[in-house]
Protein backbone atom coordinates (compact mmCIF):
# COMPACT_ATOMS: atom_id res chain seq x y z
CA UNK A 1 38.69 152.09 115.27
CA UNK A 2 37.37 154.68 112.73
CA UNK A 3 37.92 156.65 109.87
CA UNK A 4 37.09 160.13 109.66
CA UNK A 5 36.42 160.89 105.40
CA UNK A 6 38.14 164.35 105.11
CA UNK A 7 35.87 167.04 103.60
CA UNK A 8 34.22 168.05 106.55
CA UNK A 9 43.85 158.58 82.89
CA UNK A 10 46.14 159.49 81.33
CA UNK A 11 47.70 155.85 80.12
CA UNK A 12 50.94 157.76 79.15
CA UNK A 13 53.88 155.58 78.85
CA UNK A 14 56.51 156.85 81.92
CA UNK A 15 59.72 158.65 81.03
CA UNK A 16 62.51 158.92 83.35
CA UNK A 17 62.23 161.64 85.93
CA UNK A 18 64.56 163.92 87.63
CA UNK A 19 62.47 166.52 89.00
CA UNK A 20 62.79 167.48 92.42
CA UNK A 21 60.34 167.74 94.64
CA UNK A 22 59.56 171.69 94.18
CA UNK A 23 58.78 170.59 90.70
CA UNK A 24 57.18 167.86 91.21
CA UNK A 25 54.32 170.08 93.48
CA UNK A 26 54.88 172.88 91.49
CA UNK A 27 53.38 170.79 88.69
CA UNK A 28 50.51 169.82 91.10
CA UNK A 29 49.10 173.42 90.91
CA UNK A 30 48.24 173.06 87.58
CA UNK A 31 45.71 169.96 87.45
CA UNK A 32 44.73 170.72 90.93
CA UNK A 33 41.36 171.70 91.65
CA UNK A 34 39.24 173.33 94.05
CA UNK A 35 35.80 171.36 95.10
CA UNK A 36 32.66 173.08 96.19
CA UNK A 37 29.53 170.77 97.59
CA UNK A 38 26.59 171.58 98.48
CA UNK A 39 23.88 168.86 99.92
CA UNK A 40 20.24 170.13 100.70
CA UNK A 41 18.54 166.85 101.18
CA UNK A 42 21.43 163.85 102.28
CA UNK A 43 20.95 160.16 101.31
CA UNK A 44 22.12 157.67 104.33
CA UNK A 45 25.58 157.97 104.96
CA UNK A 46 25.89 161.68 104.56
CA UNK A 47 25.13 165.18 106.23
CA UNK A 48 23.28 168.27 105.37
CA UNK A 49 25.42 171.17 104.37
CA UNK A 50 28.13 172.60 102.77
CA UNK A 51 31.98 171.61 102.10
CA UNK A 52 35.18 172.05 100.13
CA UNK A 53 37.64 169.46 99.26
CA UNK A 54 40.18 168.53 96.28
CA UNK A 55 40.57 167.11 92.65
CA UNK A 56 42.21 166.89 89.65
CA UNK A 57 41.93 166.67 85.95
CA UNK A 58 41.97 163.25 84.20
CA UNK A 59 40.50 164.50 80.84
CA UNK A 60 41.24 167.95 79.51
CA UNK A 61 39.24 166.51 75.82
CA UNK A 62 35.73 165.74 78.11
CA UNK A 63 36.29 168.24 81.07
CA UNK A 64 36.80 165.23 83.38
CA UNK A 65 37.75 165.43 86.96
CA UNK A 66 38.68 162.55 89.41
CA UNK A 67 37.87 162.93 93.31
CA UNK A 68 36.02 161.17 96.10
CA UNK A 69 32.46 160.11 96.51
CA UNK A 70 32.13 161.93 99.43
CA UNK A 71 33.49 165.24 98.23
CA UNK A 72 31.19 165.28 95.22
CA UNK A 73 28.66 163.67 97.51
CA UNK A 74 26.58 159.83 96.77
CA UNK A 75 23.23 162.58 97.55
CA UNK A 76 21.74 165.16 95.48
CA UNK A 77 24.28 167.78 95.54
CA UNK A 78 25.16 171.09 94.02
CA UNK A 79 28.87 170.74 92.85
CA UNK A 80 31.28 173.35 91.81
CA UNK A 81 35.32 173.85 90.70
CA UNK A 82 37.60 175.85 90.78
CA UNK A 83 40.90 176.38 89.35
CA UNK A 84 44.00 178.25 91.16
CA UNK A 85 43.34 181.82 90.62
CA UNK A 86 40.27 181.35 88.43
CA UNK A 87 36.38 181.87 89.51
CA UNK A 88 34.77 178.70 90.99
CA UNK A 89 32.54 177.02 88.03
CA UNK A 90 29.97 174.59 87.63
CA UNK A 91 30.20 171.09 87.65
CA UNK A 92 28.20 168.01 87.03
CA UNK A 93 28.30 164.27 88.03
CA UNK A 94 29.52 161.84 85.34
CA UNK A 95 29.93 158.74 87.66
CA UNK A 96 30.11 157.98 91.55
CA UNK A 97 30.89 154.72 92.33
CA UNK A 98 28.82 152.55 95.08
CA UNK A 99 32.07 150.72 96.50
CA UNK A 100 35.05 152.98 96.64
CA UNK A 101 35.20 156.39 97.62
CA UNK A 102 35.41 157.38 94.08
CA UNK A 103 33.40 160.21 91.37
CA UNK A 104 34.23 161.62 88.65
CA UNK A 105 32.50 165.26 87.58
CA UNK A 106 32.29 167.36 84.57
CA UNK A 107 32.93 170.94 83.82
CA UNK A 108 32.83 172.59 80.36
CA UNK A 109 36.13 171.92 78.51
CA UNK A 110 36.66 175.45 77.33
CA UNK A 111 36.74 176.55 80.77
CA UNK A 112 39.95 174.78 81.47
CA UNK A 113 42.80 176.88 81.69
CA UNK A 114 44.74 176.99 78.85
CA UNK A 115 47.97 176.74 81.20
CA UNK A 116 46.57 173.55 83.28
CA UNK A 117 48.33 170.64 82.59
CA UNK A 118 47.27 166.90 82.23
CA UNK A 119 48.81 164.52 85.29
CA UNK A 120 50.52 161.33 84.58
CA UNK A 121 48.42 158.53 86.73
CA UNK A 122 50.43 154.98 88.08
CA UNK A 123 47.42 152.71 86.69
CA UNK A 124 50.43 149.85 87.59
CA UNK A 125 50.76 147.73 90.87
CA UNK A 126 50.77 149.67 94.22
CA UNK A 127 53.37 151.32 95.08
CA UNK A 128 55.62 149.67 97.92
CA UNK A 129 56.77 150.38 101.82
CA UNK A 130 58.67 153.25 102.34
CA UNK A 131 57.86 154.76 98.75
CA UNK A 132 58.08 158.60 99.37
CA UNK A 133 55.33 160.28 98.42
CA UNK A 134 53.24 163.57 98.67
CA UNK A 135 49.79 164.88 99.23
CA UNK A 136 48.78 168.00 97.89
CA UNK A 137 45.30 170.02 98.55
CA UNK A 138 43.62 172.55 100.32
CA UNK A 139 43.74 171.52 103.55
CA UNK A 140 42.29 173.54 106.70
CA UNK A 141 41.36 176.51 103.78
CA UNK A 142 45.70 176.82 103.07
CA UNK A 143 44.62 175.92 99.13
CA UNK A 144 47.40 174.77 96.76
CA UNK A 145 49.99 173.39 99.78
CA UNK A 146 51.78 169.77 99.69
CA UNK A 147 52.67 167.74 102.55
CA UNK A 148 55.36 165.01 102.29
CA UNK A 149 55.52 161.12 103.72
CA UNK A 150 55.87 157.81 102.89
CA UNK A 151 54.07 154.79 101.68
CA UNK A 152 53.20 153.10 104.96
CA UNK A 153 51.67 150.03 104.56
CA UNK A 154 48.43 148.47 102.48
CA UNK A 155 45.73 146.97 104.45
CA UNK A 156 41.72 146.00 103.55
CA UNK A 157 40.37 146.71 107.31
CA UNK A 158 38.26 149.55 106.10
CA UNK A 159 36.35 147.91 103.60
CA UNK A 160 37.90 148.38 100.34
CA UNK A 161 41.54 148.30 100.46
CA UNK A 162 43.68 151.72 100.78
CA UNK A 163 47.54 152.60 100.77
CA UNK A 164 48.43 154.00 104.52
CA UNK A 165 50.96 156.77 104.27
CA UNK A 166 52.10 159.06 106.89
CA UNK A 167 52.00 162.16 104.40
CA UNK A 168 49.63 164.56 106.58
CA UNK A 169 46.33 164.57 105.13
CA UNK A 170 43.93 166.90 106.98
CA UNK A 171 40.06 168.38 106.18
CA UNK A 172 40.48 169.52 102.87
CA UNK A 173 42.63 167.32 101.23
CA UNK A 174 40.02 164.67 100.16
CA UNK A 175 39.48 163.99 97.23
CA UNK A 176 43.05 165.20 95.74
CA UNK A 177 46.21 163.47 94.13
CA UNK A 178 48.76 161.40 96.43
CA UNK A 179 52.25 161.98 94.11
CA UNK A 180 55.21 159.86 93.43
CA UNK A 181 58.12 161.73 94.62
CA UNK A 182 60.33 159.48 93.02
CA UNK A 183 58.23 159.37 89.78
CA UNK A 184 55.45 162.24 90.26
CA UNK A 185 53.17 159.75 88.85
CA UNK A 186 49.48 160.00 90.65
CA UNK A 187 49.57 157.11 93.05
CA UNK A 188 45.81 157.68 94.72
CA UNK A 189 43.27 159.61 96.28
CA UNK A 190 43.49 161.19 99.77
CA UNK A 191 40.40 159.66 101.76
CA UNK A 192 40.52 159.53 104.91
CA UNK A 193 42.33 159.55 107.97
CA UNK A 194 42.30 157.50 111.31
CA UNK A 195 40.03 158.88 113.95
CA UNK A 196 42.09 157.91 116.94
CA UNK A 197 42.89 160.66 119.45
CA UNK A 198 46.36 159.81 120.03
CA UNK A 199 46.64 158.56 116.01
CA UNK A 200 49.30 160.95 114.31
CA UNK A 201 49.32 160.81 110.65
CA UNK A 202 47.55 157.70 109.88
CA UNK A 203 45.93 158.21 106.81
CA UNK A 204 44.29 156.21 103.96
CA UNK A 205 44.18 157.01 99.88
CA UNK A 206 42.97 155.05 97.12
CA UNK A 207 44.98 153.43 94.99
CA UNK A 208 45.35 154.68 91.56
CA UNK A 209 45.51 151.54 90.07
CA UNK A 210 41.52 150.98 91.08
CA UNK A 211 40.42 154.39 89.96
CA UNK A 212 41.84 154.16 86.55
CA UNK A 213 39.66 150.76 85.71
CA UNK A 214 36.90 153.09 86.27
CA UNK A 215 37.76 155.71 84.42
CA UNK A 216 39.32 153.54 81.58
CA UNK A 217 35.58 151.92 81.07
CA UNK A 218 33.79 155.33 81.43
CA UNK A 219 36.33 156.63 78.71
CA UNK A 220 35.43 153.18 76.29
CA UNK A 221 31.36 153.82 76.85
CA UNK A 222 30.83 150.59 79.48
CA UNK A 223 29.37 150.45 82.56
CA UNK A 224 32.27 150.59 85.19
CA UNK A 225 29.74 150.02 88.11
CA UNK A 226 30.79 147.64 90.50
CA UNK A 227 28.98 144.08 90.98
CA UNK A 228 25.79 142.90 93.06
CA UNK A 229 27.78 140.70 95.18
CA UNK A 230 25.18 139.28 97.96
CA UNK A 231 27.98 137.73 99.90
CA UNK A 232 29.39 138.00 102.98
CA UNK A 233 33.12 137.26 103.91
CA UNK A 234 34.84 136.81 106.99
CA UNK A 235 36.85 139.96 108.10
CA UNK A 236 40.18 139.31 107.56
CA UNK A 237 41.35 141.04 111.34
CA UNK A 238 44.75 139.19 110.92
CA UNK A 239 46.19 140.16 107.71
CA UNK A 240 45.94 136.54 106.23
CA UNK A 241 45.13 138.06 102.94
CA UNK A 242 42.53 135.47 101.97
CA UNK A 243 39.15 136.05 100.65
CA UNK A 244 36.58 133.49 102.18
CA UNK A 245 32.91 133.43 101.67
CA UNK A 246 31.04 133.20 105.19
CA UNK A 247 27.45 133.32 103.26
CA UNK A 248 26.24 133.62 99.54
CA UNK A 249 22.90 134.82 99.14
CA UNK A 250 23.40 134.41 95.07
CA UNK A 251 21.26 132.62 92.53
CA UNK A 252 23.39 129.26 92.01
CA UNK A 253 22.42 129.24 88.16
CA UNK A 254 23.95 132.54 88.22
CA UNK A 255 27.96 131.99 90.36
CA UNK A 256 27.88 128.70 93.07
CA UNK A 257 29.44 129.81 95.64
CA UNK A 258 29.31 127.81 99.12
CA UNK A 259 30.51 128.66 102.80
CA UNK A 260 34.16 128.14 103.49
CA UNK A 261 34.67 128.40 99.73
CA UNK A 262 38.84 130.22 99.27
CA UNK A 263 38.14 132.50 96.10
CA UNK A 264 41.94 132.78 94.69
CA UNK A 265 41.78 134.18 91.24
CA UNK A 266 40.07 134.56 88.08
CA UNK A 267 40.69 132.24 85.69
CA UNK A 268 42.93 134.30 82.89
CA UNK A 269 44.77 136.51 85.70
CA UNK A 270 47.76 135.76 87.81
CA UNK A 271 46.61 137.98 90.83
CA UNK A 272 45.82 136.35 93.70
CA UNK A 273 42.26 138.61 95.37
CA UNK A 274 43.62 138.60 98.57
CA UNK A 275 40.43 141.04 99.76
CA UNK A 276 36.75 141.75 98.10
CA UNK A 277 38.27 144.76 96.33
CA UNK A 278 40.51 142.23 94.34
CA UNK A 279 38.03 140.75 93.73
CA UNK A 280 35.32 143.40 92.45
CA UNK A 281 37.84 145.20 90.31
CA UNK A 282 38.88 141.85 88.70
CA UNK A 283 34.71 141.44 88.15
CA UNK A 284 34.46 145.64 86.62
CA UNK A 285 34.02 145.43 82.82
CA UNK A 286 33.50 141.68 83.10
CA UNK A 287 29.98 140.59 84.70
CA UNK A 288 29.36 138.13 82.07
CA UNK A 289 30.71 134.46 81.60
CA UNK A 290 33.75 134.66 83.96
CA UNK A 291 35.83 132.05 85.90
CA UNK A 292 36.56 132.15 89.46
CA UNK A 293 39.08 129.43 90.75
CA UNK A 294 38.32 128.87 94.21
CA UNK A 295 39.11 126.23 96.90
CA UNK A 296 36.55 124.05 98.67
CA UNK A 297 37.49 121.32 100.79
CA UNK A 298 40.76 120.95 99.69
CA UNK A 299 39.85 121.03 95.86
CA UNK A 300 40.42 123.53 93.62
CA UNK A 301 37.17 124.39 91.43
CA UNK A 302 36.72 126.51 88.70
CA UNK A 303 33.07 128.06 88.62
CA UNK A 304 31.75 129.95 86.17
CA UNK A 305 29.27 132.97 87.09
CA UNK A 306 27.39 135.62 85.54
CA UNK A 307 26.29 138.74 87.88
CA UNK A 308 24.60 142.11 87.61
CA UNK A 309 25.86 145.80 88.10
CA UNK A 310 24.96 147.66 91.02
CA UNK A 311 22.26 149.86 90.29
CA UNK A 312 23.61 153.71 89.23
CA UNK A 313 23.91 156.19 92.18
CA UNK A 314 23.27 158.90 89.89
CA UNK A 315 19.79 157.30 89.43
CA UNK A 316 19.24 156.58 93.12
CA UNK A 317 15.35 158.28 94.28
CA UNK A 318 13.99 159.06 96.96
CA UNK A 319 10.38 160.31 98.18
CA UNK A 320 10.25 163.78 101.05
CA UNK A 321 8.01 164.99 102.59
CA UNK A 322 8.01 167.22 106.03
CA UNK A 323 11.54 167.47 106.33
CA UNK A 324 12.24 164.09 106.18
CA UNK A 325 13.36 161.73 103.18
CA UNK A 326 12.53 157.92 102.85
CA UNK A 327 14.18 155.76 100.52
CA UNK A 328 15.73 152.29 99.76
CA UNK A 329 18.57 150.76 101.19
CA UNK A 330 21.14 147.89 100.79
CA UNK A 331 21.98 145.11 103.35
CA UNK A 332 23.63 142.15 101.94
CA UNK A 333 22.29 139.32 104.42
CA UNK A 334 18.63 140.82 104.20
CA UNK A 335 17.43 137.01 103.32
CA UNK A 336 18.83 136.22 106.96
CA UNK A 337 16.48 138.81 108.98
CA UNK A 338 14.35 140.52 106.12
CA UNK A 339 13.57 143.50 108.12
CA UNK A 340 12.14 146.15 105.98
CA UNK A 341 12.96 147.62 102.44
CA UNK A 342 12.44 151.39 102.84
CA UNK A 343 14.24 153.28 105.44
CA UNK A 344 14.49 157.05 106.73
CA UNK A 345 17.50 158.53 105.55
CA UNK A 346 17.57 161.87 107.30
CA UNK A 347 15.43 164.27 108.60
CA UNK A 348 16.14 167.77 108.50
CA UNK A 349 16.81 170.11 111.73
CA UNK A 350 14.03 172.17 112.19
CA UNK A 351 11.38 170.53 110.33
CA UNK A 352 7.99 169.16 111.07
CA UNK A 353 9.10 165.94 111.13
CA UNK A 354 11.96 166.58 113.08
CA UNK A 355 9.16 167.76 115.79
CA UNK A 356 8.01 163.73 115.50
CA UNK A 357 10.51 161.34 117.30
CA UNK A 358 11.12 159.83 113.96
CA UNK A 359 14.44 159.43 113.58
CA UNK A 360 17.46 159.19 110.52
CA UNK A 361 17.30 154.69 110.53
CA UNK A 362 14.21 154.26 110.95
CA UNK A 363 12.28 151.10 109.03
CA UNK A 364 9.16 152.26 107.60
CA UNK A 365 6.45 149.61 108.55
CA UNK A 366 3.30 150.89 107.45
CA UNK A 367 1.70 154.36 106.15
CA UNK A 368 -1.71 154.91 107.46
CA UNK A 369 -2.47 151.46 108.45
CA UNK A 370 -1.44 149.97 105.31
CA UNK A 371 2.20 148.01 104.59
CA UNK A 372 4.13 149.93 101.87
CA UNK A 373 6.97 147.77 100.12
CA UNK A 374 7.96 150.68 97.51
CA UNK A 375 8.66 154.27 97.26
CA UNK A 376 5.90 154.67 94.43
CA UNK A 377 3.83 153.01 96.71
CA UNK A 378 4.76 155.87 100.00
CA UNK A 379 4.07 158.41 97.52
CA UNK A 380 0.92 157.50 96.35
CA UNK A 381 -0.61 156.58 99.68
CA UNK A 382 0.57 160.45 100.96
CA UNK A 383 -0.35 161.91 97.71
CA UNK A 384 -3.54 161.45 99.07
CA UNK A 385 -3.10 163.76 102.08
CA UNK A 386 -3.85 167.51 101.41
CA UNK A 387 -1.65 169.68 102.35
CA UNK A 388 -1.10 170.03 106.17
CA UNK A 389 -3.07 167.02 106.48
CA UNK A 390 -1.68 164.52 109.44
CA UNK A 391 -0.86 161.24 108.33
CA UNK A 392 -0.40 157.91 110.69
CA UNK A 393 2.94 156.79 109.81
CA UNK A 394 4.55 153.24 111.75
CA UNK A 395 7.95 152.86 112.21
CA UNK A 396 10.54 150.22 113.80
CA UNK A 397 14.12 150.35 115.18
CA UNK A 398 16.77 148.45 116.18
CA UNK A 399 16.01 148.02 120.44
CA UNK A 400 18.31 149.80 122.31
CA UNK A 401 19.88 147.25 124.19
CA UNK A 402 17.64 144.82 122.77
CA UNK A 403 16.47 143.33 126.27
CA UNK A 404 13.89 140.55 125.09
CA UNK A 405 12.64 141.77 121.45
CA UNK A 406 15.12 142.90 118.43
CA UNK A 407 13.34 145.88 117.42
CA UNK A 408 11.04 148.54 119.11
CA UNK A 409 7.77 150.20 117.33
CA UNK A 410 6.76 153.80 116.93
CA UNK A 411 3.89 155.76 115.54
CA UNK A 412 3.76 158.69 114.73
CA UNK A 413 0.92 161.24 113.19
CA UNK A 414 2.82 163.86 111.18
CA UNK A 415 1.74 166.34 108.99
CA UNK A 416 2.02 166.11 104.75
CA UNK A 417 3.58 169.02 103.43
CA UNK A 418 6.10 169.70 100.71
CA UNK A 419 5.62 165.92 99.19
CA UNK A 420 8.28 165.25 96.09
CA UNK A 421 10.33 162.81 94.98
CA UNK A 422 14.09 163.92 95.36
CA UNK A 423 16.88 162.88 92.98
CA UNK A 424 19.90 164.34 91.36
CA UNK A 425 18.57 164.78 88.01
CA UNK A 426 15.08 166.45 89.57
CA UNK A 427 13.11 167.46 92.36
CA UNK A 428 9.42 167.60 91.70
């Protein structure tokens, strides 16, 4: 199964509601926004192009505006909003987080309609089976429209762990508010939906309650990034709602953690981390000198542990040239097969190097006949290379089937033109 991502807080204490559902979407329209993105060079993971999804506002004081990652985009993007009946405007990244499908981007507060109105966010525990609920968006260009469902289940099988709800959700509607009809409190973030040809309205948002830790940090000045977690856990395919460690490829002076080890809490909190989102948003705000109580052989341990953030996406870098862009990339069991630290991440349609047979994937190997192990290091050796120059470059890729050897070797002589480093503060 797959899931097709669909582009392409205000802590206020609740008050009894009796709004119907017209007024509950009616109220929608006016913290609703309109998203823009525009991607010229795409990081892993994402597409050249253009696309429009949703948001809304979380911070009238700071311009804030929640949505997904990949709405605003994890690459180098040009982002702009736009308010119901208003000119679009632009926007900027504040934060885009590296584990859920979360960003938050800025627009200039005095832009903000004076009529929009601040949204009341459920920051509290997720909201239950059968909760009615609705989606509201843009979706398929029909801006401003609500669909309605219910809460359908809550389940970790796509990586971090979303609320299912039958509420139609459709290409457009990423990135904006799943409502409360009962409360019209914002319960989550339309994400995604299944991609299953005969799936009908199986769809996954995230929760509130994960979103606002974020934005609770960013408002306090602290890092809200998620951890380096080097550890790999076995897929829980069953629904046993347990969080076991398969591998740990951690420093042991910095969190001991073993395989077969049951991670159950941290010590403090009375919520069991049933999944690795649990357990990260537990960790956010709190890398330093925590507790996990975990299981191992039948004894329960308390180990303390110490980690780092995950490096800033905003900060992410990457070196082009010809049309195609290399950069780093992330693998958590790298220590068991180190393969290679600097990959292709796309190559554009059209270019020179999309004349090569070099292809988005690839493992860079060597540059010219010489290993490169860092981006300054690819830049440098190409600076070298006037322009139009060829350069030898070597690449390797996962054998397809892998018959008698794990990877397969290419080399390819490509010409240098339009070297710079790419990033989303600068292109040079």
């Amino acid at each position: 199964m797959s899931l097709c991502l669909l582009v392409p807080l205000s802590l206020v204490p609740g008050r009894a509601y009796a709004d119907t559902t017209e007024d509950i979407f009616g109220r929608a329209v006016f913290y609703t926004v309109q998203i823009k993105t525009a991607v010229p060079v795409p990081f892993e993971g994402e597409e050249q192009g253009a696309w429009s999804g949703a948001g809304f506002l979380v911070d009238r004081q700071r311009g804030w505006i929640m949505t997904n990652a990949h709405v605003a985009s994890r690459s180098p993007s040009t982002v702009e909003v736009g308010f119901k009946d208003r000119d679009f405007i632009d926007a900027q990244k504040v934060y885009v987080d590296p584990y859920l499908d979360l960003a938050i981007i800025a627009i200039d507060p005095s832009l903000i309609p004076p009529a929009s109105v601040m949204p009341e966010l459920d920051c509290g525990d997720l909201p239950r089976v059968g909760h009615p609920v609705g989606a509201f968006g843009h979706p398929w260009g029909l801006n401003f429209t609500g669909t309605r469902g219910i809460i359908s289940g809550i389940t970790s099988r796509f990586l971090q762990e979303d609320l299912q709800t039958d509420a139609p959700i459709n290409e457009g509607n990423s990135g904006g508010p799943l409502i409360s009809l009962q409360h019209g409190k914002i319960v989550g973030i339309n994400s995604a939906t299944l991609a299953e040809k005969n799936a009908q309205n199986v769809n996954f948002v995230l929760p509130m309650k994960y979103a606002c830790k974020v934005l609770e940090l960013l408002r306090a000045g602290k890092n809200p990034s998620p951890p380096e977690l080097p550890v790999q856990f076995i897929k829980d395919v069953d629904e046993r709602r347990e969080l076991r460690v398969v591998n740990s490829f951690l420093d042991p002076e910095k969190l001991s953690l073993k395989a077969g080890d049951l991670i159950l809490s941290i010590e403090g909190s009375d919520e069991k981390l049933e999944n690795e989102t649990r357990l990260v948003h537990a960790l956010r705000g709190h890398l330093e000198n925590f507790i996990l109580v975990v299981k191992r052989g039948g004894n329960t341990l308390w180990v303390k542990g110490s980690l780092e953030p995950k490096p800033y996406i905003l900060e992410r870098k990457g070196v082009y040239f010809s049309g195609i862009l290399f950069g780093h990339f992330y693998y958590r069991d790298r220590k068991v097969m180190p393969i290679g630290e600097i990959i292709v991440h796309s190559v554009q349609k059209g270019s020179i190097g999309n004349l090569s047979t070099i292809e988005k994937g690839d493992i860079l190997d060597g540059v010219d006949g010489h290993d490169v192990r860092t981006l300054e290091d690819l830049y440098g050796r190409l600076g070298r290379f006037k322009n139009q120059e060829k350069v030898t470059v070597r690449l390797k890729r996962f054998a397809d089937p892998p018959v008698d050897s794990i990877f397969e070797y290419i080399e390819q002589a490509v010409k240098v033109e339009d070297l710079r480093w790419v990033s989303q503060g600068k292109r040079s």
